[in-house]
N, C-alpha and C. Protein backbone atom coordinates (compact mmCIF):
# COMPACT_ATOMS: atom_id res chain seq x y z
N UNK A 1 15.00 -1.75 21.09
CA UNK A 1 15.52 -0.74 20.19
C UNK A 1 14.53 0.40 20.00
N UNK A 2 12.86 -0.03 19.99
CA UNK A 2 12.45 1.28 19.87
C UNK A 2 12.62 2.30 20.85
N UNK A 3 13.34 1.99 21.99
CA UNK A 3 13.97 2.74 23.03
C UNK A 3 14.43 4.07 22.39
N UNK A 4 14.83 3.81 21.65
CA UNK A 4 16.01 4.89 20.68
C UNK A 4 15.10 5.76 19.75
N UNK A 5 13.51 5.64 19.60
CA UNK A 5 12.88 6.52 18.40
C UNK A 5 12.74 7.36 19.86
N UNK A 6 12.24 8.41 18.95
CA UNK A 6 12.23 10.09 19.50
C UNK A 6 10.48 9.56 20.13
N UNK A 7 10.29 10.00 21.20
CA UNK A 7 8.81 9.86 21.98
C UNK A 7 7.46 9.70 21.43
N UNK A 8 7.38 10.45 20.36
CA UNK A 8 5.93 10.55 19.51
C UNK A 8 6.39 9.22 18.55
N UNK A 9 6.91 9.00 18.10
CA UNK A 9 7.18 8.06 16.88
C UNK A 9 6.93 6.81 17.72
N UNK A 10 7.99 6.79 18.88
CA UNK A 10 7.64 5.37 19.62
C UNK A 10 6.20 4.77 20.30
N UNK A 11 5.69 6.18 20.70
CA UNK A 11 4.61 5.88 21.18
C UNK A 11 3.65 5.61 19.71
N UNK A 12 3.29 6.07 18.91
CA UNK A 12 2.62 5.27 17.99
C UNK A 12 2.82 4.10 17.32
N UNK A 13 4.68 3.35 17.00
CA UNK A 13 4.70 2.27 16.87
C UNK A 13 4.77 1.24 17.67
N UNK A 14 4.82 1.75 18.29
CA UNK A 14 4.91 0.97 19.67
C UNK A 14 3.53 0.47 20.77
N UNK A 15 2.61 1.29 21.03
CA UNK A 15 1.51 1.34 21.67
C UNK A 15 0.46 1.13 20.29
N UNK A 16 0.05 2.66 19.31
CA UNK A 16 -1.24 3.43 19.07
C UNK A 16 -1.32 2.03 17.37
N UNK A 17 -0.11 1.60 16.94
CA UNK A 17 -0.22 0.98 15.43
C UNK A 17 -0.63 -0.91 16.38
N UNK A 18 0.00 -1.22 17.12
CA UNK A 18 -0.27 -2.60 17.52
C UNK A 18 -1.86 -2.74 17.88
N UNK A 19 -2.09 -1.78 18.84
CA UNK A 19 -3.71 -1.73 18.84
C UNK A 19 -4.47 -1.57 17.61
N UNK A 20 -3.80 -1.04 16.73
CA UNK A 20 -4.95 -0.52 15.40
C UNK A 20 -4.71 -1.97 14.65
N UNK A 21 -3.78 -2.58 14.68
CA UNK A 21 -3.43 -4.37 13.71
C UNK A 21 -3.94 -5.31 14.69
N UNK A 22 -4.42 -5.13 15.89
CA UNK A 22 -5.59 -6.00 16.91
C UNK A 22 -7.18 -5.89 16.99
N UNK A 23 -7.28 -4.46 16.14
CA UNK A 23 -8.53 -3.63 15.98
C UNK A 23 -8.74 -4.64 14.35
N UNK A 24 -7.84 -4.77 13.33
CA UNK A 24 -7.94 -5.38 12.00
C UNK A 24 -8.50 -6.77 12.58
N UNK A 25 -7.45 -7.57 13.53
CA UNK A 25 -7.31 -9.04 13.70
C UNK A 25 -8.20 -9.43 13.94
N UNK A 26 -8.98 -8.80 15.19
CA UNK A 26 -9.95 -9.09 15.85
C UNK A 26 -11.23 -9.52 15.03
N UNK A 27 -11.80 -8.27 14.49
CA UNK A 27 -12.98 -8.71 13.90
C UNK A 27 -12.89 -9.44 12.39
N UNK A 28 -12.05 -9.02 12.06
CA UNK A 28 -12.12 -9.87 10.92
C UNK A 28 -12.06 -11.31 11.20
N UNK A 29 -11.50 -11.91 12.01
CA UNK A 29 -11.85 -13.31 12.74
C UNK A 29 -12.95 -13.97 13.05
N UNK A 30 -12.84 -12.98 14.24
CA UNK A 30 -14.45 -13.35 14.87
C UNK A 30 -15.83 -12.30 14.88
N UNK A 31 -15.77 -11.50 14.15
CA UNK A 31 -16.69 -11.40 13.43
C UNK A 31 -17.36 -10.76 12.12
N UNK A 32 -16.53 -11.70 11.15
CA UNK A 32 -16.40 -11.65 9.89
C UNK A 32 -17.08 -10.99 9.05
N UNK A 33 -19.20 -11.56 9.18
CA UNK A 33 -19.50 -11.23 8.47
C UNK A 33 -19.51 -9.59 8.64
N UNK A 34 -19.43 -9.54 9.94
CA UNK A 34 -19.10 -7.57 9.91
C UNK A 34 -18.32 -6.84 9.00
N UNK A 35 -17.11 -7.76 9.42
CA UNK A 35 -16.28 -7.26 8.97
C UNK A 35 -16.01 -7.07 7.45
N UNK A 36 -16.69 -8.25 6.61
CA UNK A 36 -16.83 -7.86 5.38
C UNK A 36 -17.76 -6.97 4.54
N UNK A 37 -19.28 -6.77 5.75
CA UNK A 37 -20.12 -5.62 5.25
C UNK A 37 -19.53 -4.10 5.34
N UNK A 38 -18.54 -4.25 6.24
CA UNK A 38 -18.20 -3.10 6.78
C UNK A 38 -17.07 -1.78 5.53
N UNK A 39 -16.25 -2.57 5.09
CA UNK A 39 -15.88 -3.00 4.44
C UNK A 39 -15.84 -1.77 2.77
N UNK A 40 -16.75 -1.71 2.36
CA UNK A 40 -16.83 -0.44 1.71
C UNK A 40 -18.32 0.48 2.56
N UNK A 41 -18.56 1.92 2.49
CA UNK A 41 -19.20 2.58 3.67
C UNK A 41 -20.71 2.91 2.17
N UNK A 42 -21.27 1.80 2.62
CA UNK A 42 -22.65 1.77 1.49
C UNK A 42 -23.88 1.37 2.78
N UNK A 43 -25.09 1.61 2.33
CA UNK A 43 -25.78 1.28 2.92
C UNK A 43 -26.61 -0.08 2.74
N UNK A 44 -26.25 -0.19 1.35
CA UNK A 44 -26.97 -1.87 1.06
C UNK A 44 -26.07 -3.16 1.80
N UNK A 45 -26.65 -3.88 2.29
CA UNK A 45 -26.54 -5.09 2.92
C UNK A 45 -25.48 -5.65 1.97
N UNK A 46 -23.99 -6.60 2.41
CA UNK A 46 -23.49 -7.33 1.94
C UNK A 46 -23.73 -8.63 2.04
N UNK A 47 -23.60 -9.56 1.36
CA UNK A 47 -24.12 -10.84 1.65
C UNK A 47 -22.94 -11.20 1.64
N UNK A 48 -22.64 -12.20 2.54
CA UNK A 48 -21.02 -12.64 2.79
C UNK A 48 -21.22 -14.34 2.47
N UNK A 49 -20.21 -14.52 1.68
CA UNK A 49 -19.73 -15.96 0.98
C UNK A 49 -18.77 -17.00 1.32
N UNK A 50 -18.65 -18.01 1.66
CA UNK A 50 -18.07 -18.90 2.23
C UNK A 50 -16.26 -18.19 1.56
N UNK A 51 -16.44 -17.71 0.61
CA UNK A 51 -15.10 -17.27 -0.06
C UNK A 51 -14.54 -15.86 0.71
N UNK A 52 -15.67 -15.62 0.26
CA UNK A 52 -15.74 -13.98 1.20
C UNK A 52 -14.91 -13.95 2.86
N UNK A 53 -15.76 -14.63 3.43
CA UNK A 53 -14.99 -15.06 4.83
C UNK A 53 -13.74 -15.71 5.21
N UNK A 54 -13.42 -16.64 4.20
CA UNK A 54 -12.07 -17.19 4.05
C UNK A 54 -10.96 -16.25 3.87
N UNK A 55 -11.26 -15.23 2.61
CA UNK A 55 -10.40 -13.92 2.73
C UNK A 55 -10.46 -13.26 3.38
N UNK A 56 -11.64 -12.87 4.31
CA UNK A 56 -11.33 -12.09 5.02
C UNK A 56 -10.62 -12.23 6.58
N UNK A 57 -10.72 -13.35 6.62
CA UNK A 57 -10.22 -14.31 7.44
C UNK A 57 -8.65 -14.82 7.65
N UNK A 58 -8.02 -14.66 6.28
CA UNK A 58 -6.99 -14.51 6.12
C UNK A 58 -6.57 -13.38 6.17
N UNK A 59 -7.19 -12.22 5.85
CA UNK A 59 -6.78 -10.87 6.24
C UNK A 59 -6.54 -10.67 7.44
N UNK A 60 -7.32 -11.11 8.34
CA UNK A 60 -7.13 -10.98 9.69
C UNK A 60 -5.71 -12.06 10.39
N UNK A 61 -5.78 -12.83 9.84
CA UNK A 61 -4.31 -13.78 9.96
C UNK A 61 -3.20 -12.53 9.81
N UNK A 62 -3.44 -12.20 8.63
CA UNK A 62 -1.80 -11.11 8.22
C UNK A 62 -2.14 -9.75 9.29
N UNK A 63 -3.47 -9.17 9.78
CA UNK A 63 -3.01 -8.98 10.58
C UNK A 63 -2.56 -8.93 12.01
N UNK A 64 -2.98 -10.23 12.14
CA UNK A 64 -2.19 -10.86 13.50
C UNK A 64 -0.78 -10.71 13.80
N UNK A 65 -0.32 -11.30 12.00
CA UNK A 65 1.32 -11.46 11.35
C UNK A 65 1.70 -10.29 11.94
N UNK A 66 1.65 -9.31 11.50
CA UNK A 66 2.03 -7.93 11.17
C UNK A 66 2.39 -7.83 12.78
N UNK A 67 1.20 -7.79 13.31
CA UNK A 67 1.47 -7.60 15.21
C UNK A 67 2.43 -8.26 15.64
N UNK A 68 2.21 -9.74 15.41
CA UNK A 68 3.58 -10.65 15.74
C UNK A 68 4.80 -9.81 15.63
N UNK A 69 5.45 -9.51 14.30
CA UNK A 69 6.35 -8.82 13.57
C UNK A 69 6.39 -7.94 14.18
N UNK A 70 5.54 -6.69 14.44
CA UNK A 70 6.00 -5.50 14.94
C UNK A 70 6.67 -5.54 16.51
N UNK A 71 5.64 -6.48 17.47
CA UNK A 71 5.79 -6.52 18.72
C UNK A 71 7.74 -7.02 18.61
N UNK A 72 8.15 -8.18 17.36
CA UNK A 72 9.41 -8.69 17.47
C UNK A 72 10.25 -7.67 17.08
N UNK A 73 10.18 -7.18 16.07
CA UNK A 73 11.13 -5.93 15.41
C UNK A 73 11.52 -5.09 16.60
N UNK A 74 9.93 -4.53 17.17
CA UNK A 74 10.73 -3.01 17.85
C UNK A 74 10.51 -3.76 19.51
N UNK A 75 9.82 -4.45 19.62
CA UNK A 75 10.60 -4.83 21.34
C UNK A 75 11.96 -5.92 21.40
N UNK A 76 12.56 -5.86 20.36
CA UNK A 76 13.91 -7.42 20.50
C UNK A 76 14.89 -7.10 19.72
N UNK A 77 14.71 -6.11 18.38
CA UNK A 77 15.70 -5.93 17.72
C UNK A 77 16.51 -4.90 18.38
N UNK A 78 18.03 -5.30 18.55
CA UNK A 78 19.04 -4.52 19.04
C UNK A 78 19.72 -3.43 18.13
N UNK A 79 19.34 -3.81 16.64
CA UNK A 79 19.81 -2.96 15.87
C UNK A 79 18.79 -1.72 14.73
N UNK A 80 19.11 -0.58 15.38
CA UNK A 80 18.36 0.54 14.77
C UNK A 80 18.46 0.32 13.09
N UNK A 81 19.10 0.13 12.20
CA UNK A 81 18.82 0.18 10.78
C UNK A 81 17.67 -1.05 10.85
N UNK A 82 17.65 -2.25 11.49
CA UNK A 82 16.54 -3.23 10.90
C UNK A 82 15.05 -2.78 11.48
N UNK A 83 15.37 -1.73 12.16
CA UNK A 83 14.26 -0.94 12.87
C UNK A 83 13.50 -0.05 11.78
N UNK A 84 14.41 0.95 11.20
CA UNK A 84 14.66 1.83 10.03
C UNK A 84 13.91 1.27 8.81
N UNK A 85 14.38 -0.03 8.74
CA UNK A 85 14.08 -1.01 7.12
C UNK A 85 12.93 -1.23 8.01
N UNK A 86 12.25 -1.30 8.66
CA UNK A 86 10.92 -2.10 8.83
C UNK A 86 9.99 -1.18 8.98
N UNK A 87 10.57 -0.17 9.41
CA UNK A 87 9.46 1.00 9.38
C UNK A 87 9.38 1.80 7.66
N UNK A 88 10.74 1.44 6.91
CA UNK A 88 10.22 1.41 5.35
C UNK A 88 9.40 0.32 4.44
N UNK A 89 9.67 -0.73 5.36
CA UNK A 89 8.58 -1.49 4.45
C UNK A 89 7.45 -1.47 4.41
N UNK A 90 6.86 -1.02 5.65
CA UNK A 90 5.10 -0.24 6.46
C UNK A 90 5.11 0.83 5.45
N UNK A 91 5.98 1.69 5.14
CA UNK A 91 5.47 3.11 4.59
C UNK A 91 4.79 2.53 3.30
N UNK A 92 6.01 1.93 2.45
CA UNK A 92 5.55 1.75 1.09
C UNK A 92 4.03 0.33 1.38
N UNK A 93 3.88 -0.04 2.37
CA UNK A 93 3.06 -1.33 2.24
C UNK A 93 1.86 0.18 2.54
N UNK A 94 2.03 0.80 3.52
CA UNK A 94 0.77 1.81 3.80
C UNK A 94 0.31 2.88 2.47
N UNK A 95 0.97 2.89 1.76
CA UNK A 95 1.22 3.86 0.26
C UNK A 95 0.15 2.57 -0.75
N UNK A 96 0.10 1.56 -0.64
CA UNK A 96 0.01 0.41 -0.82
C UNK A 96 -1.50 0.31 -0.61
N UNK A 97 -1.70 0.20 0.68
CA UNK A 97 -3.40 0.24 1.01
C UNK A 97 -4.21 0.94 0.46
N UNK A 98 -3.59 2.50 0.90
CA UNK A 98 -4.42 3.71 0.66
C UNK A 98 -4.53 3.42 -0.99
N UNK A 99 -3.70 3.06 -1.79
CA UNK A 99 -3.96 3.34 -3.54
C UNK A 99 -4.69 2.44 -3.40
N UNK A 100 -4.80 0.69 -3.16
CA UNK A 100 -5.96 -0.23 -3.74
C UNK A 100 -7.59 0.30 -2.71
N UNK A 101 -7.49 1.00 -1.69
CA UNK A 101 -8.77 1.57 -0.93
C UNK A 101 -9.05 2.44 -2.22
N UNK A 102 -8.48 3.65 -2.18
CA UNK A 102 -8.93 4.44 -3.30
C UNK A 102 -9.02 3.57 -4.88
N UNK A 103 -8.38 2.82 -5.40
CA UNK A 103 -8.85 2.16 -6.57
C UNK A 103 -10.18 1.47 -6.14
N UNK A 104 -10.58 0.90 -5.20
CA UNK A 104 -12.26 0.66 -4.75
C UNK A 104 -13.03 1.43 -4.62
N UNK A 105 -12.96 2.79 -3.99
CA UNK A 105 -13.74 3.49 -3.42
C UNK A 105 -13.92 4.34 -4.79
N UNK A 106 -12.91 4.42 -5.56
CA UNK A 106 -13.41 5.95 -6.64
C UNK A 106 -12.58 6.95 -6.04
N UNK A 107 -12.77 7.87 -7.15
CA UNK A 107 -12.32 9.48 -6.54
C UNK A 107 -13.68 9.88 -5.26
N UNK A 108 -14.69 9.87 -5.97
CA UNK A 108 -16.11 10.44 -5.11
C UNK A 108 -15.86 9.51 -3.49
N UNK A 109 -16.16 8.36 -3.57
CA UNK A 109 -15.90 7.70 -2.09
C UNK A 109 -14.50 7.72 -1.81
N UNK A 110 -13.41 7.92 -1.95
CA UNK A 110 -11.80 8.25 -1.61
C UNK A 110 -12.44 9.55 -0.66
N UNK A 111 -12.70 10.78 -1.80
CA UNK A 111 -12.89 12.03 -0.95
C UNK A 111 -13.90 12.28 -0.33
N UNK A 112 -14.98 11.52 -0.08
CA UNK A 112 -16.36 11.64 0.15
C UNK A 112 -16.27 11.49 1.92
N UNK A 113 -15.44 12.30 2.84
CA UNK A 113 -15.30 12.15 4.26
C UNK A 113 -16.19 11.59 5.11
N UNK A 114 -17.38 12.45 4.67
CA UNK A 114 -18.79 12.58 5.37
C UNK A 114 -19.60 11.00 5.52
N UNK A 115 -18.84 10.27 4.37
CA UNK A 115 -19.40 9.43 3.82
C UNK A 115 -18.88 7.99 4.73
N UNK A 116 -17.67 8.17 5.37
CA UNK A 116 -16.82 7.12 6.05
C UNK A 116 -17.66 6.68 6.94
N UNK A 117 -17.24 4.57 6.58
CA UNK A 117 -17.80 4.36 8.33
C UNK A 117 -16.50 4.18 9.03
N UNK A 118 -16.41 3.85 10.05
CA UNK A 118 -15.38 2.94 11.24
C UNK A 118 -14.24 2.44 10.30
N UNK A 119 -14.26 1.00 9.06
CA UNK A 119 -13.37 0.88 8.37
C UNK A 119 -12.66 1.35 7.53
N UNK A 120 -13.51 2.25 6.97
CA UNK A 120 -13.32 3.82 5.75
C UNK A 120 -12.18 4.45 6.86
N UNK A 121 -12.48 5.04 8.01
CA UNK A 121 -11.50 5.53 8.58
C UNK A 121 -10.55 4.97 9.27
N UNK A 122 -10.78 3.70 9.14
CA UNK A 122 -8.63 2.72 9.66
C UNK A 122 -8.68 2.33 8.18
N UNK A 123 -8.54 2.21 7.49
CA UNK A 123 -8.21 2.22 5.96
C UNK A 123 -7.88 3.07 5.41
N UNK A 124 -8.30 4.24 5.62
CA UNK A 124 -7.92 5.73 4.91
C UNK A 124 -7.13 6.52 5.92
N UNK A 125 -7.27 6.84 6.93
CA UNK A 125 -7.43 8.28 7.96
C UNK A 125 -6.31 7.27 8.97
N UNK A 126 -6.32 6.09 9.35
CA UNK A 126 -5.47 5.52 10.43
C UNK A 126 -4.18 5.37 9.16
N UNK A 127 -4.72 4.63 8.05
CA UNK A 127 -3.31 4.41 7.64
C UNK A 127 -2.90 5.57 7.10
N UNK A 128 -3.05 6.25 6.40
CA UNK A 128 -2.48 7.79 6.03
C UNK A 128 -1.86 8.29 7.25
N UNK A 129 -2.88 8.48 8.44
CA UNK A 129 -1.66 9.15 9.82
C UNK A 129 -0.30 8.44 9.83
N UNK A 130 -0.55 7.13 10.22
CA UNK A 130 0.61 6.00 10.52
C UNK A 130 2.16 6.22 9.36
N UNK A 131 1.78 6.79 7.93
CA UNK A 131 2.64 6.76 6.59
C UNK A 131 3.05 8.60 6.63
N UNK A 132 2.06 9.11 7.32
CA UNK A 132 2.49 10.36 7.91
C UNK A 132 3.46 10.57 8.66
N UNK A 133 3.37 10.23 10.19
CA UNK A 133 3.88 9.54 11.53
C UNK A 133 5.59 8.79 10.29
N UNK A 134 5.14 7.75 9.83
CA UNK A 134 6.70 7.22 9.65
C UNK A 134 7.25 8.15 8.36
N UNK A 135 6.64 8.84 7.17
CA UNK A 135 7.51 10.09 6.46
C UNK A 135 8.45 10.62 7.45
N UNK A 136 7.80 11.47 8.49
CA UNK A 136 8.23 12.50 9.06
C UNK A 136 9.30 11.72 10.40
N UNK A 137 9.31 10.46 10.31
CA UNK A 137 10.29 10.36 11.45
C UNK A 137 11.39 9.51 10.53
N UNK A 138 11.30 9.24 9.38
CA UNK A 138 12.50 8.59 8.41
C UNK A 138 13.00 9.94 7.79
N UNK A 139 12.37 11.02 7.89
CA UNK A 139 12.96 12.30 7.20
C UNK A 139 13.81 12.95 8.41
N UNK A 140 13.77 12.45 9.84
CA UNK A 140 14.06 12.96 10.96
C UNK A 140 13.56 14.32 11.62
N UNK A 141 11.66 14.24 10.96
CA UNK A 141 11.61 15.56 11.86
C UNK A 141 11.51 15.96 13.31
N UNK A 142 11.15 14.44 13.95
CA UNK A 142 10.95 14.20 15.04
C UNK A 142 12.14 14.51 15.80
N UNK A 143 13.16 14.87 15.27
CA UNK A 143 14.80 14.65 16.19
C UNK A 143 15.36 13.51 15.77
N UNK A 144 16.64 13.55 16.08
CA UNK A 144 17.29 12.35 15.93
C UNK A 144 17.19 11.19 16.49
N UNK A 145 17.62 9.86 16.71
CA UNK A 145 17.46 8.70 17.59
C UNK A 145 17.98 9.41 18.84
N UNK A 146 17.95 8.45 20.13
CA UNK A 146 19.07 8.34 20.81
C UNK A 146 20.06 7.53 20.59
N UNK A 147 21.21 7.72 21.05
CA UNK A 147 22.53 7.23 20.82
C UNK A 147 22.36 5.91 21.73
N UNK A 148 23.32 4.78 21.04
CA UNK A 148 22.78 3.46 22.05
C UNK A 148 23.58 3.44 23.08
N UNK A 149 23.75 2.68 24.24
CA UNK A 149 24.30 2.60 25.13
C UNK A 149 25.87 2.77 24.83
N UNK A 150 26.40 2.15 24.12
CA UNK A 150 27.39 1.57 23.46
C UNK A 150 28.46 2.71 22.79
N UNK A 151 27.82 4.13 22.76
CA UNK A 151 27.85 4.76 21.53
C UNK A 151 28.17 6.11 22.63
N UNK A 152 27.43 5.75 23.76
CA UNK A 152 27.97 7.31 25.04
C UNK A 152 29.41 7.19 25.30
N UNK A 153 29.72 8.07 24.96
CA UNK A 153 31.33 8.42 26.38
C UNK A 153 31.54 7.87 27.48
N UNK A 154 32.23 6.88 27.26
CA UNK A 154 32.70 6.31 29.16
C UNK A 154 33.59 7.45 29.36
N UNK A 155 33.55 7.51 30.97
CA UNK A 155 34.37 8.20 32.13
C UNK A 155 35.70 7.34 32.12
N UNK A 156 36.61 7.93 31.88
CA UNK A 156 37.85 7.41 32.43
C UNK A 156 38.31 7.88 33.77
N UNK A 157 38.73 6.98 34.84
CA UNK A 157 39.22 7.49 35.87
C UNK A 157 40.57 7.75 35.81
């Protein structure tokens, strides 16, 4: 079905968002304690906690989930509205991130650009594009779908 989003939309849910929820999975797995220093963009050392790693560890589970889910939604689902609803549940879940990132970071580290590491920017800057990217293609600026197979004009002989 993602056959049917307009070229730019597909190519980011499709290709540019599965890599960025393999970019989450990955290290937060296997290599955690990174991943939890990483985490807010400070220069003091985090000390990571048997608790610490467990969550973050499970973070990386959901986003495995998420990949699972996306790869099933838009490579298997035949029907464009459950396509539609899933790319609304990402917006408001991405609306979602960005407010509890910014309730951590402050106003000063929210706007503090200069200040981002690597996770600061797939937390802020990847998910903001991605809630960008799906505004503008649930508002249809991208163009419309294509029409499904089903939905063209047969030839009558």
């Amino acid at each position: 079905m993602a056959s049917r989003l307009p070229p730019f939309p597909r190519f980011i849910f499709t290709v540019f968002e599965p890599i960025s929820l393999l970019s989450g999975f990955l290290p937060a797995v296997f290599l955690t304690d990174w991943f939890i220093s990483e985490q807010i963009p400070i220069n003091v050392p985090v000390q990571s906690t048997e608790n610490s790693r467990l969550v973050a560890q499970q973070l990386g589970n959901c986003y495995g989930l998420a990949f699972l889910i996306s790869m099933a939604v838009l490579y298997t689902s035949t029907e464009l509205p459950v396509v539609r609803n899933y790319l609304k549940a990402l917006w408001l879940a991405d609306i979602g991130h960005i407010l509890l990132t910014y309730k951590t970071l402050h106003r000063e580290g929210f706007l503090s650009i200069a200040t981002w590491n690597a996770m600061t920017w797939g937390n802020i800057g990847v998910t903001l594009f991605l809630c960008m990217t799906r505004t503008a293609y649930l508002l249809g600026l991208f163009g419309p779908d294509s029409p499904s197979a089903s939905t063209t004009p047969r030839k009558h002989w």
